[in-house]
N, C-alpha and C. Protein backbone atom coordinates (compact mmCIF):
# COMPACT_ATOMS: atom_id res chain seq x y z
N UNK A 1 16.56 -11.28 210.95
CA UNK A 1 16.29 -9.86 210.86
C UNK A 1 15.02 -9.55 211.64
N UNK A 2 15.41 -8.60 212.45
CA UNK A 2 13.55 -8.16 212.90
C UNK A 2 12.63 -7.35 212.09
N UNK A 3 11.96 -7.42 212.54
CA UNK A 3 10.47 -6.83 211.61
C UNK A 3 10.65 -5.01 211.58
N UNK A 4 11.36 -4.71 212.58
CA UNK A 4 11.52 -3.00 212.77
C UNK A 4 12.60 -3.10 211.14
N UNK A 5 13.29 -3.65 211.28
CA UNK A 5 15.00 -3.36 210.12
C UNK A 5 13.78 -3.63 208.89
N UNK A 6 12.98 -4.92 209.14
CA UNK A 6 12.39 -5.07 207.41
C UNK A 6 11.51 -4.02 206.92
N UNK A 7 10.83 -3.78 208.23
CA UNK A 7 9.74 -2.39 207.41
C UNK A 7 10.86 -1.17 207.19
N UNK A 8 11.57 -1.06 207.59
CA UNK A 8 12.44 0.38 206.94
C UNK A 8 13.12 -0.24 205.49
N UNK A 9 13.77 -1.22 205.97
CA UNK A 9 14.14 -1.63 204.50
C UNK A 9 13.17 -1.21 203.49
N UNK A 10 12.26 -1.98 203.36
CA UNK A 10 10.80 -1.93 202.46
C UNK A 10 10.39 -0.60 202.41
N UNK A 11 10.71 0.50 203.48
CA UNK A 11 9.94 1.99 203.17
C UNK A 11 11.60 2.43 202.63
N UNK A 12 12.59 2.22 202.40
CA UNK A 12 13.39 2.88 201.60
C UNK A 12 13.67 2.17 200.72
N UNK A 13 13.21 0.89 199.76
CA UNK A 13 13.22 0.84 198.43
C UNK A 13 11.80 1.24 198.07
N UNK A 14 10.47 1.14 198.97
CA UNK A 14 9.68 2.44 198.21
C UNK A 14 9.83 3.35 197.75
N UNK A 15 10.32 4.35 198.66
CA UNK A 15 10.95 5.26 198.28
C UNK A 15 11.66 6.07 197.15
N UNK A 16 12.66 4.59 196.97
CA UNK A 16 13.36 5.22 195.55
C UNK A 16 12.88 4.29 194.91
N UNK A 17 11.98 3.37 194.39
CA UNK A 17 11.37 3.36 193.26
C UNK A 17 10.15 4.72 193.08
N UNK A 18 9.55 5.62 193.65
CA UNK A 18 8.93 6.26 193.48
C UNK A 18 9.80 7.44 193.08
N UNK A 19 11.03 7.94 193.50
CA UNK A 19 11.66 8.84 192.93
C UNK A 19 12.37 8.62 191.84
N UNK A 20 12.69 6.89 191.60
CA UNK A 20 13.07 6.86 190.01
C UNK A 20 11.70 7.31 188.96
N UNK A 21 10.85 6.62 189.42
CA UNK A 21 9.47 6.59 188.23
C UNK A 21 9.11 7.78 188.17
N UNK A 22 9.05 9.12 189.33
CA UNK A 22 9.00 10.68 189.12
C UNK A 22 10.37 11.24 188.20
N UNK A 23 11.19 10.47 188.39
CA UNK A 23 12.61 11.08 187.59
C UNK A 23 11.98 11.09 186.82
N UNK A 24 11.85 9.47 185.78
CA UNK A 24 11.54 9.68 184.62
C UNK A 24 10.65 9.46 183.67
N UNK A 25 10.12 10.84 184.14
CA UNK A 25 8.63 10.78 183.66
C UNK A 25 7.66 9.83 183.35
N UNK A 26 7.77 8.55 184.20
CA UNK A 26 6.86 7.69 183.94
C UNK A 26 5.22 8.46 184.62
N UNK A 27 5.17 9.21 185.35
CA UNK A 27 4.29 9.89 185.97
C UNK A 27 3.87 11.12 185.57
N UNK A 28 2.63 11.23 185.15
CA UNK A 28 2.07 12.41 184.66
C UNK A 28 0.79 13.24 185.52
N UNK A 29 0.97 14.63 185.45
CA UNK A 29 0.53 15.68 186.47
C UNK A 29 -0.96 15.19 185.74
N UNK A 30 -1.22 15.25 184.66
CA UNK A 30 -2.93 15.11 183.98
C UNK A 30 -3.07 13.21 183.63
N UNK A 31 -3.89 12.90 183.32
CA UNK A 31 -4.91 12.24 182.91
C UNK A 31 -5.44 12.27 182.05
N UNK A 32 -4.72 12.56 180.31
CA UNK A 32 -5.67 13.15 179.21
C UNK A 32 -6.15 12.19 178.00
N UNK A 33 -7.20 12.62 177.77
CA UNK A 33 -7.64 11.66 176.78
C UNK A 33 -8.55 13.01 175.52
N UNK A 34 -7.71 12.56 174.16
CA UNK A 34 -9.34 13.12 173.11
C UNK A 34 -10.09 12.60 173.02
N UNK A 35 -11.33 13.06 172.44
CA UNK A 35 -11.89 11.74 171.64
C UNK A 35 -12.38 13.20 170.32
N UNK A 36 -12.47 12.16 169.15
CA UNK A 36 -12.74 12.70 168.26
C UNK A 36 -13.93 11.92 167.16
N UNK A 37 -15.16 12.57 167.25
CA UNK A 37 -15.93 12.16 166.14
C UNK A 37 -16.73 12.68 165.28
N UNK A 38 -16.00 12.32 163.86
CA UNK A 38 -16.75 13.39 162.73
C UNK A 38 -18.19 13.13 162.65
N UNK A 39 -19.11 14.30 162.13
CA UNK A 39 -20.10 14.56 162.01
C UNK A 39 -20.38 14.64 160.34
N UNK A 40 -21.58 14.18 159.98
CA UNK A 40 -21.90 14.20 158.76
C UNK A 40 -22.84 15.70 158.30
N UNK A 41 -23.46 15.70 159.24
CA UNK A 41 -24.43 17.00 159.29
C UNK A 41 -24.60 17.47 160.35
N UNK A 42 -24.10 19.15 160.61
CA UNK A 42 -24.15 20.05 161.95
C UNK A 42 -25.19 20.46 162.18
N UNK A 43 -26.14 20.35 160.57
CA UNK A 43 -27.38 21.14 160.75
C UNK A 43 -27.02 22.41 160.90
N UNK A 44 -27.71 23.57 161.84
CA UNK A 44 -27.50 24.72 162.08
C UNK A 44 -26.26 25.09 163.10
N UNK A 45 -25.31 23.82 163.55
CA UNK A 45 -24.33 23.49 164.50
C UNK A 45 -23.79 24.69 164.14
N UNK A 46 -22.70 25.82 165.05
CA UNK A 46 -21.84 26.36 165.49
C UNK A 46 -20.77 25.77 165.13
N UNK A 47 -19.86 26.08 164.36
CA UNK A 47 -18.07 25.76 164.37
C UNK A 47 -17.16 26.45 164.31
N UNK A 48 -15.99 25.96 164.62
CA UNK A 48 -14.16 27.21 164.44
C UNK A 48 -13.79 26.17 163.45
N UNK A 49 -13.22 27.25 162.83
CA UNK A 49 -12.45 26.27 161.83
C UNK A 49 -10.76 26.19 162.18
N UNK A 50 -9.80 25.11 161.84
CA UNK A 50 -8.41 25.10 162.19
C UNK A 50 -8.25 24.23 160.63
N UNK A 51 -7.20 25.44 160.24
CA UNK A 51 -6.48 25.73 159.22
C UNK A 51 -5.33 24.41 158.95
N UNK A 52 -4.98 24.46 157.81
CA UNK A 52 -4.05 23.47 157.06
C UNK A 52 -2.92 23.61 158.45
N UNK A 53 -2.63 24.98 158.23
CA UNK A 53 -0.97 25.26 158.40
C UNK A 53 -0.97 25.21 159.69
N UNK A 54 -2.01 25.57 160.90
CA UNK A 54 -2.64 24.81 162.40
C UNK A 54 -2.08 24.17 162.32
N UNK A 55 -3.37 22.88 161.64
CA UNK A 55 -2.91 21.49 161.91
C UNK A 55 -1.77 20.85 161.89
N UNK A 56 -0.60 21.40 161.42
CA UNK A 56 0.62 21.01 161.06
C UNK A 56 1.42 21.04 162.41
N UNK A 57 1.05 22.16 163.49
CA UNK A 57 1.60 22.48 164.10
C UNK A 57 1.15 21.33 165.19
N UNK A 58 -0.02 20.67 165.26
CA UNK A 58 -0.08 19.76 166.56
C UNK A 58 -0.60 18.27 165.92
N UNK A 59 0.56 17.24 165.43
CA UNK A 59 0.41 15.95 164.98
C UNK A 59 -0.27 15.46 165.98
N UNK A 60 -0.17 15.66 167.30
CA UNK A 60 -1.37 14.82 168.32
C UNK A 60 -3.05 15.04 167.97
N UNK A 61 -3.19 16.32 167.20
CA UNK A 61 -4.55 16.05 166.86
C UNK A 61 -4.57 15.28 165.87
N UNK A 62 -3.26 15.28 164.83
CA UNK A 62 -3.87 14.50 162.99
C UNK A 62 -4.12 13.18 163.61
N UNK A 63 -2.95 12.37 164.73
CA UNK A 63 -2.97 11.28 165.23
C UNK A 63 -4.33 10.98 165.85
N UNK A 64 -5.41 12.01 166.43
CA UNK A 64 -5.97 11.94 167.30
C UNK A 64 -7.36 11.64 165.79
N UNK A 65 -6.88 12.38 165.18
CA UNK A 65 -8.13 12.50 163.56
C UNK A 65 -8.06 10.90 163.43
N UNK A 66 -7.09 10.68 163.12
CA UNK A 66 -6.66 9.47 162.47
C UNK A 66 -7.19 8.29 163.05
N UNK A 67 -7.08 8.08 164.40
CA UNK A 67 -7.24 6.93 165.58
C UNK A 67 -8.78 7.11 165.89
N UNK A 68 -9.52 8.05 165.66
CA UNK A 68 -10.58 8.82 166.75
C UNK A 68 -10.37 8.94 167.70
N UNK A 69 -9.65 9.53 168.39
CA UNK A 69 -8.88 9.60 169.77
C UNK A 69 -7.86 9.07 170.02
N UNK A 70 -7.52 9.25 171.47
CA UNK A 70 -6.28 8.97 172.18
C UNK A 70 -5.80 9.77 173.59
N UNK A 71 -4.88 9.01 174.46
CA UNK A 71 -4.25 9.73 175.37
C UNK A 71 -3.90 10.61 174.93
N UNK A 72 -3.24 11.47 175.74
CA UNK A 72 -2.43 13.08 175.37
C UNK A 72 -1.29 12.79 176.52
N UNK A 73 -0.29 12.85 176.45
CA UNK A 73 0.40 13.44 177.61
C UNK A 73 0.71 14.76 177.59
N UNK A 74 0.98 15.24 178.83
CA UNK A 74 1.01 16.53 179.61
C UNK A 74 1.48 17.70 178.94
N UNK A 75 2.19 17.81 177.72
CA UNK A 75 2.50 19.03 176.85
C UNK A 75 1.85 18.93 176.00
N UNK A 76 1.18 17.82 175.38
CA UNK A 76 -0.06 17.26 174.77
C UNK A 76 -1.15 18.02 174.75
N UNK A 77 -1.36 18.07 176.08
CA UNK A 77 -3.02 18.24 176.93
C UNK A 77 -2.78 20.02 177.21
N UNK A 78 -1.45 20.36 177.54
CA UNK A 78 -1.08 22.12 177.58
C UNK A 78 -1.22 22.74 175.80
N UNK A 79 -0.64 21.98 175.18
CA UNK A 79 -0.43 22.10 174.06
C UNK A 79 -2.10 22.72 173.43
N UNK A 80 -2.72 21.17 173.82
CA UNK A 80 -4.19 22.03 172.81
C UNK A 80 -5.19 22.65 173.39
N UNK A 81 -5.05 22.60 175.08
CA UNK A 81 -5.72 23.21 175.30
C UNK A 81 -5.58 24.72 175.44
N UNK A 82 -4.69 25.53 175.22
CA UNK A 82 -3.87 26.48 175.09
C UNK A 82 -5.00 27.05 173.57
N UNK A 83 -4.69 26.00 172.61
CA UNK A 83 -4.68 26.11 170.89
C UNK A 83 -6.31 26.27 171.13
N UNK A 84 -6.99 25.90 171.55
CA UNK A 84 -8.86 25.58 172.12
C UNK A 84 -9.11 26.90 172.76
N UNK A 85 -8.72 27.24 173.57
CA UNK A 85 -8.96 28.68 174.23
C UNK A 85 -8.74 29.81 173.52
N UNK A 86 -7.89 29.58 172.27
CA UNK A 86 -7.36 31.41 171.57
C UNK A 86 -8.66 30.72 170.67
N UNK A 87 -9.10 29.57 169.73
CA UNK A 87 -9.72 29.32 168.61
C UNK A 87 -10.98 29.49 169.38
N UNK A 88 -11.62 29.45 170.82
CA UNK A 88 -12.55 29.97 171.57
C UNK A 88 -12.93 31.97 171.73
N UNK A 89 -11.85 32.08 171.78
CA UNK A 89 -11.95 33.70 171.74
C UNK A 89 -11.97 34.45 170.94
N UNK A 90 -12.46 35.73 170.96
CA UNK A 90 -12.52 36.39 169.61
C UNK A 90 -11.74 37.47 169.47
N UNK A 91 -10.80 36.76 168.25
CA UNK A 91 -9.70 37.75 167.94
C UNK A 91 -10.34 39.39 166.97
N UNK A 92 -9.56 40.20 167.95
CA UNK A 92 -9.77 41.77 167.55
C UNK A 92 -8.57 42.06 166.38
N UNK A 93 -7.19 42.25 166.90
CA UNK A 93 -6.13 42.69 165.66
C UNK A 93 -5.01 42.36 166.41
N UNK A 94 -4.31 42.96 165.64
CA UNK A 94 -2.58 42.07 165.98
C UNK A 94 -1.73 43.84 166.68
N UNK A 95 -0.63 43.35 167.02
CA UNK A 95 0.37 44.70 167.35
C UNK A 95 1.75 44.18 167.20
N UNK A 96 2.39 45.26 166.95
CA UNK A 96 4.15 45.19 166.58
C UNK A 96 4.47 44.21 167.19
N UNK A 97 5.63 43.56 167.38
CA UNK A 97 6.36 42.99 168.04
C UNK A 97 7.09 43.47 168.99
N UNK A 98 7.61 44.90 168.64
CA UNK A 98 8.29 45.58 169.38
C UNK A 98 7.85 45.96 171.14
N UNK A 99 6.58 45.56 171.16
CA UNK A 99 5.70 45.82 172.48
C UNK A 99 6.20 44.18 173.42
N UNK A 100 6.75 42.97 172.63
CA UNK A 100 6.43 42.33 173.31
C UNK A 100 7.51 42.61 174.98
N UNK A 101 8.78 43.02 174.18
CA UNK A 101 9.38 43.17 175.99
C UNK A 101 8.49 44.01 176.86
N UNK A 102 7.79 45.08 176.70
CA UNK A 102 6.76 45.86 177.59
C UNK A 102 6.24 44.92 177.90
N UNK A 103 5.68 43.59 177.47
CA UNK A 103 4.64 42.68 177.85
C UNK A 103 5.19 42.08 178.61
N UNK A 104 6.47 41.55 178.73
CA UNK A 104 7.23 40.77 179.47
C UNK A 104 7.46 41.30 180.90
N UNK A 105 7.75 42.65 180.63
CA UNK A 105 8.09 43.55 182.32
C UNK A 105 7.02 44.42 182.69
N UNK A 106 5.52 43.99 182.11
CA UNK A 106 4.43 44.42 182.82
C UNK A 106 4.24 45.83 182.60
N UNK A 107 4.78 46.38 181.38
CA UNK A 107 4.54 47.75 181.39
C UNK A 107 3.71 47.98 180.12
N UNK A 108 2.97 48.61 180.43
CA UNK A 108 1.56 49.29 179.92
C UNK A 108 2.10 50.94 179.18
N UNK A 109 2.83 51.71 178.18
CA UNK A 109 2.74 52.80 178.19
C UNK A 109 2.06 53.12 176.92
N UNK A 110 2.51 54.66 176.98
CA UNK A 110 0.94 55.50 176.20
C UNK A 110 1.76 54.77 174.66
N UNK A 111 2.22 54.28 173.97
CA UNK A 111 2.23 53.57 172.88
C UNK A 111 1.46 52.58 172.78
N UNK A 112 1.38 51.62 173.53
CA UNK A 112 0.76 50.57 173.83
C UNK A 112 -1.24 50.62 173.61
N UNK A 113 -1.19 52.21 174.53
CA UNK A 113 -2.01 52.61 174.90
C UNK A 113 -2.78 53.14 173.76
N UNK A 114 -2.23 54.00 173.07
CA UNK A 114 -2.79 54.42 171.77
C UNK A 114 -3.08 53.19 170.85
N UNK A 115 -2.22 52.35 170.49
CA UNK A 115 -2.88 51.28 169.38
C UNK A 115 -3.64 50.12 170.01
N UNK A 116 -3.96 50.23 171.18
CA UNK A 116 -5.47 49.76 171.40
C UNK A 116 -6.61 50.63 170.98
N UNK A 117 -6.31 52.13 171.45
CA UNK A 117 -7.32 52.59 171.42
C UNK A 117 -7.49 53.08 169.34
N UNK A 118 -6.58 52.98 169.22
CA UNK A 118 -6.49 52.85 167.41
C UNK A 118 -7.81 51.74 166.73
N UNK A 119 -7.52 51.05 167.30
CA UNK A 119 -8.30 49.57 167.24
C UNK A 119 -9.84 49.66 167.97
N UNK A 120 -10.35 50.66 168.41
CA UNK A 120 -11.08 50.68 169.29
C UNK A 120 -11.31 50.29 170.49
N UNK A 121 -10.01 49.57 170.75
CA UNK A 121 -10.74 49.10 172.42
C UNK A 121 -9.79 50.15 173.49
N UNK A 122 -10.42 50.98 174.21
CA UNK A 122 -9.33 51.35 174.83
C UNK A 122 -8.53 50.80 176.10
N UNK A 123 -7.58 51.15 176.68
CA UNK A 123 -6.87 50.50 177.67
C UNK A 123 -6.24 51.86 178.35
N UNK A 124 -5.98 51.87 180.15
CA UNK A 124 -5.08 52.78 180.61
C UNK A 124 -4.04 51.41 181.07
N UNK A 125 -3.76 52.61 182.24
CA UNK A 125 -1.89 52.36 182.95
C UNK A 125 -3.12 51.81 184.42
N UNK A 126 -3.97 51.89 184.63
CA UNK A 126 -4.91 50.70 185.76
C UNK A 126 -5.03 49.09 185.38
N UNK A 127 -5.27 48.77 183.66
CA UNK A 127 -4.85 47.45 183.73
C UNK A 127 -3.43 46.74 184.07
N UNK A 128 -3.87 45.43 184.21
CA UNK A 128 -2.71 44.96 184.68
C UNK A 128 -1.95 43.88 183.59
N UNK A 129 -0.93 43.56 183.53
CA UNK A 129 -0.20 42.39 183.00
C UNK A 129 0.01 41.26 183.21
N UNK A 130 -0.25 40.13 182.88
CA UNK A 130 -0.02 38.55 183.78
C UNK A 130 0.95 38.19 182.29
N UNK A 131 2.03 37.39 182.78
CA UNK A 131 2.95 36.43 181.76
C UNK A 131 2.35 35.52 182.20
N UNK A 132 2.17 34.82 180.95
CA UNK A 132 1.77 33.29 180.89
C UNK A 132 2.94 32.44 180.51
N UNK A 133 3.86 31.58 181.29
CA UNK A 133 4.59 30.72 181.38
C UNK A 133 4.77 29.73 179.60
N UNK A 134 5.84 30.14 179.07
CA UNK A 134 5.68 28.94 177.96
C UNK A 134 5.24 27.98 177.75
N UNK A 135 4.32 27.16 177.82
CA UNK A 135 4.00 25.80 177.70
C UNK A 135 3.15 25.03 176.56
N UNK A 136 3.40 25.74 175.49
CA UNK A 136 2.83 25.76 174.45
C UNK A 136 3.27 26.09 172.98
N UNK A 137 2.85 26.41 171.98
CA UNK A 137 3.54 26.83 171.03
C UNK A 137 3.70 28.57 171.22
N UNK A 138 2.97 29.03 171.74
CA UNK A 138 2.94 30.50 172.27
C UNK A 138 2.87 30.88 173.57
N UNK A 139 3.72 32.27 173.59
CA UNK A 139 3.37 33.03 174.57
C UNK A 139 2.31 33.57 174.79
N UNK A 140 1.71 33.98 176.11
CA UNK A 140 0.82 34.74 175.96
C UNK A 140 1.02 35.79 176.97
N UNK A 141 0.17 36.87 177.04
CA UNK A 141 0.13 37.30 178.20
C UNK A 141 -1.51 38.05 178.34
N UNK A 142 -1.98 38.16 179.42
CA UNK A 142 -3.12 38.60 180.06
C UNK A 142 -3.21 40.23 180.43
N UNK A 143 -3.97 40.69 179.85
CA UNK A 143 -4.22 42.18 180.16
C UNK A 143 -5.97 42.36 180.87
N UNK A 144 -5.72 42.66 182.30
CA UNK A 144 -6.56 42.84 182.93
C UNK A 144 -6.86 44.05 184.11
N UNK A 145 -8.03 44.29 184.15
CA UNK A 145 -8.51 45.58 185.14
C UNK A 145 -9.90 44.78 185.37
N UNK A 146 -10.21 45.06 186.99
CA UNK A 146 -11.23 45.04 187.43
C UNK A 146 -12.65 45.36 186.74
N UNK A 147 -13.56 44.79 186.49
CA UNK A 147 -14.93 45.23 185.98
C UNK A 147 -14.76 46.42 184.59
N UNK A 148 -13.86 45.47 183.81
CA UNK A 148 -13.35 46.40 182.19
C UNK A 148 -13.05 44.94 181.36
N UNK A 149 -13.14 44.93 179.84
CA UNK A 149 -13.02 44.02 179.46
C UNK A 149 -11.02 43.41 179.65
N UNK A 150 -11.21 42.02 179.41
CA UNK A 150 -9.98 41.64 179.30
C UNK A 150 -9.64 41.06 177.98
N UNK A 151 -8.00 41.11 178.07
CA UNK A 151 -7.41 40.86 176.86
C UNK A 151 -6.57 39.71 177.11
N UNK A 152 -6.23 39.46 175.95
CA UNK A 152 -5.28 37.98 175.96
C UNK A 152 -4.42 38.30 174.72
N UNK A 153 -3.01 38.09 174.75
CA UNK A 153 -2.37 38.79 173.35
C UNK A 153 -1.72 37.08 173.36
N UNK A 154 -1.56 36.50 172.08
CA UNK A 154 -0.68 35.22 172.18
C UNK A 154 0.20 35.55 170.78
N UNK A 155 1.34 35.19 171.41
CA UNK A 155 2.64 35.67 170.13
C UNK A 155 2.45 34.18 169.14
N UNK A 156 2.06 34.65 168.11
CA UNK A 156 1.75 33.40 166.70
C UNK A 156 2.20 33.51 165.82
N UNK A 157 3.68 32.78 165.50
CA UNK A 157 4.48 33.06 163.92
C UNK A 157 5.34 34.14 164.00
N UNK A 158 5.48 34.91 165.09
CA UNK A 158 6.27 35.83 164.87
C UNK A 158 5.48 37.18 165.08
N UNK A 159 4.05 37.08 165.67
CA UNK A 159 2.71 38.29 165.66
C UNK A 159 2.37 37.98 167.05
N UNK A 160 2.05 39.32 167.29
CA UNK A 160 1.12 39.38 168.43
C UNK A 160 -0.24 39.30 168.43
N UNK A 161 -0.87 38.58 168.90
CA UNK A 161 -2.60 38.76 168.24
C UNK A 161 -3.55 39.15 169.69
N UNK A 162 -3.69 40.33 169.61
CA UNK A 162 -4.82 40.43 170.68
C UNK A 162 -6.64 39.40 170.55
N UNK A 163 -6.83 39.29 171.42
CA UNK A 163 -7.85 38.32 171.82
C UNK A 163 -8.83 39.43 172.86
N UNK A 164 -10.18 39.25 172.68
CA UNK A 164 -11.51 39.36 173.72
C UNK A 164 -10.97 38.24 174.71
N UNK A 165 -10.99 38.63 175.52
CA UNK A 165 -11.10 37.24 176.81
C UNK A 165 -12.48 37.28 176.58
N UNK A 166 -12.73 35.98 177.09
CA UNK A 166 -13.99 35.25 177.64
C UNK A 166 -14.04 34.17 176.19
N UNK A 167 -15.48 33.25 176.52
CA UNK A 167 -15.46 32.07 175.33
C UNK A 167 -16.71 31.87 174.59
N UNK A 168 -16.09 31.93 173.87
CA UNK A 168 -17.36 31.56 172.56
C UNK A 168 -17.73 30.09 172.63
N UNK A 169 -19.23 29.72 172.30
CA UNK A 169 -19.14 28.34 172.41
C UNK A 169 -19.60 28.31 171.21
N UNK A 170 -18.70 27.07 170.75
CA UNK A 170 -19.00 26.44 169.41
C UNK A 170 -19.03 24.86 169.58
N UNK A 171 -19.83 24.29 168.99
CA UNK A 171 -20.28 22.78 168.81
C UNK A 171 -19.78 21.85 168.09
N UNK A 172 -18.84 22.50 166.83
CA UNK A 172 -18.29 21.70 166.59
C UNK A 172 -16.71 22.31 165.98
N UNK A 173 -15.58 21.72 165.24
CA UNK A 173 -14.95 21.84 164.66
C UNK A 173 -14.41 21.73 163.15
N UNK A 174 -14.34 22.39 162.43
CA UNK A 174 -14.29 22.16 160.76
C UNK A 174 -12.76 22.25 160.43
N UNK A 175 -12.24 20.89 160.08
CA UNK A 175 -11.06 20.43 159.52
C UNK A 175 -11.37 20.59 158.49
N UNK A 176 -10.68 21.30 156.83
CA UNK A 176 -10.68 20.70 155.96
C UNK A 176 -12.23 21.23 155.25
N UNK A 177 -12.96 19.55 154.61
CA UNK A 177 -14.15 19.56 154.42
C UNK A 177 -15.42 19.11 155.76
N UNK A 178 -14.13 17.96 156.59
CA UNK A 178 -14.73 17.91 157.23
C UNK A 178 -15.11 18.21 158.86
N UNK A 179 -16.29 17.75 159.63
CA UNK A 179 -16.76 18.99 160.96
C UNK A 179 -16.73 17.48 161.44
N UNK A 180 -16.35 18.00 162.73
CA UNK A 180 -15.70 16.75 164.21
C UNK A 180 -16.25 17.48 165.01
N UNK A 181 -16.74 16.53 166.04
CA UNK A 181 -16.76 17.08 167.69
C UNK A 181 -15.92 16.37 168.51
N UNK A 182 -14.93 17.58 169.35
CA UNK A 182 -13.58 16.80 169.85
C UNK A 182 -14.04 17.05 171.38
N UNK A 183 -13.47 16.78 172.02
CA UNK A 183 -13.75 16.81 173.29
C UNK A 183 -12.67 16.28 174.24
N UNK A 184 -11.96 17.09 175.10
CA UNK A 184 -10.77 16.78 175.84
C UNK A 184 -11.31 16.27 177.34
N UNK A 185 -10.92 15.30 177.87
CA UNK A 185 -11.11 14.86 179.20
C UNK A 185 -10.32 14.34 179.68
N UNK A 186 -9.93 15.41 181.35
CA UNK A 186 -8.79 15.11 182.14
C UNK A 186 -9.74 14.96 183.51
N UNK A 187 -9.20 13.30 183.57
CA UNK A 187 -9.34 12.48 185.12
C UNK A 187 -8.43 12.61 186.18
């Protein structure tokens, strides 16, 4: 055999071993790791707290409680960091359900419009709508206008919950009785 036939040979079983191992899912888009370690005293520490009925919803953290860490894979790592960003923001009030198809086809009308401003925050027909792609236990979607505050609504249980965009920083986390500092890191 000559050396031209062997290097093609060799670049087409590369090839499809790399498109088997992308088939199946041996390959992941992130790099995730928790780590988790409880704290005895926060002192004057900052915390969010996540609820019984939360925790139920993402066994990769009890696993993650349990182990003090661990990998995450990729719905894993969407999963809480999704759950980290609403427990980061500060929730204002909830709205019907009935709004969520408006949310879906980007429409903003004066219903919508009034029970924000019910709530105090007001909103026109200048903000805009972003769908946020499922990848999580909730939907969300993004309500935004240029140099005006933004919103974040994430559908939870069957509710819509409006959200302040932007993030609160808190130091630690309160399970229970007890306060952890978790910390997600993607290489």
């Amino acid at each position: 055999m000559d050396e031209g036939f062997k290097m093609k040979k060799l670049l087409i079983i590369c090839i499809l071993i790399i498109g088997i191992v992308s088939i199946s899912g041996c390959t992941s888009e992130y790099n995730a790791r928790i780590y988790i370690n409880e704290i005895e005293d926060i002192g004057n520490g900052t915390y969010f707290e996540i609820t019984d009925d939360e925790l139920k919803e993402y066994p990769e953290l009890i696993r993650s409680i349990r182990y003090g860490g661990g990998n995450l894979s990729d719905d894993e790592f969407e999963r809480l960091n999704d759950f980290f960003r609403m427990k980061h923001s500060e929730y204002l009030f909830s709205i019907d359900m009935e709004f969520e198809n408006n949310l879906n086809d980007s429409i903003i009308d004066a219903e919508l419009m009034n029970t924000f401003e019910s709530n105090g925050f007001p909103l026109s027909e200048k903000y805009s709508i972003i769908t946020y792609e499922r990848n999580s236990l909730y939907d969300s979607w993004l309500i935004k206008k240029a140099n005006s505050p933004e919103y974040i609504i994430w559908e939870i249980n069957d509710e819509l919950k409006v959200y302040k965009s932007g993030y609160i920083e808190y130091q630690f986390t309160k399970i229970g009785e007890h306060y952890y500092e978790i910390n997600i890191a993607v290489t």
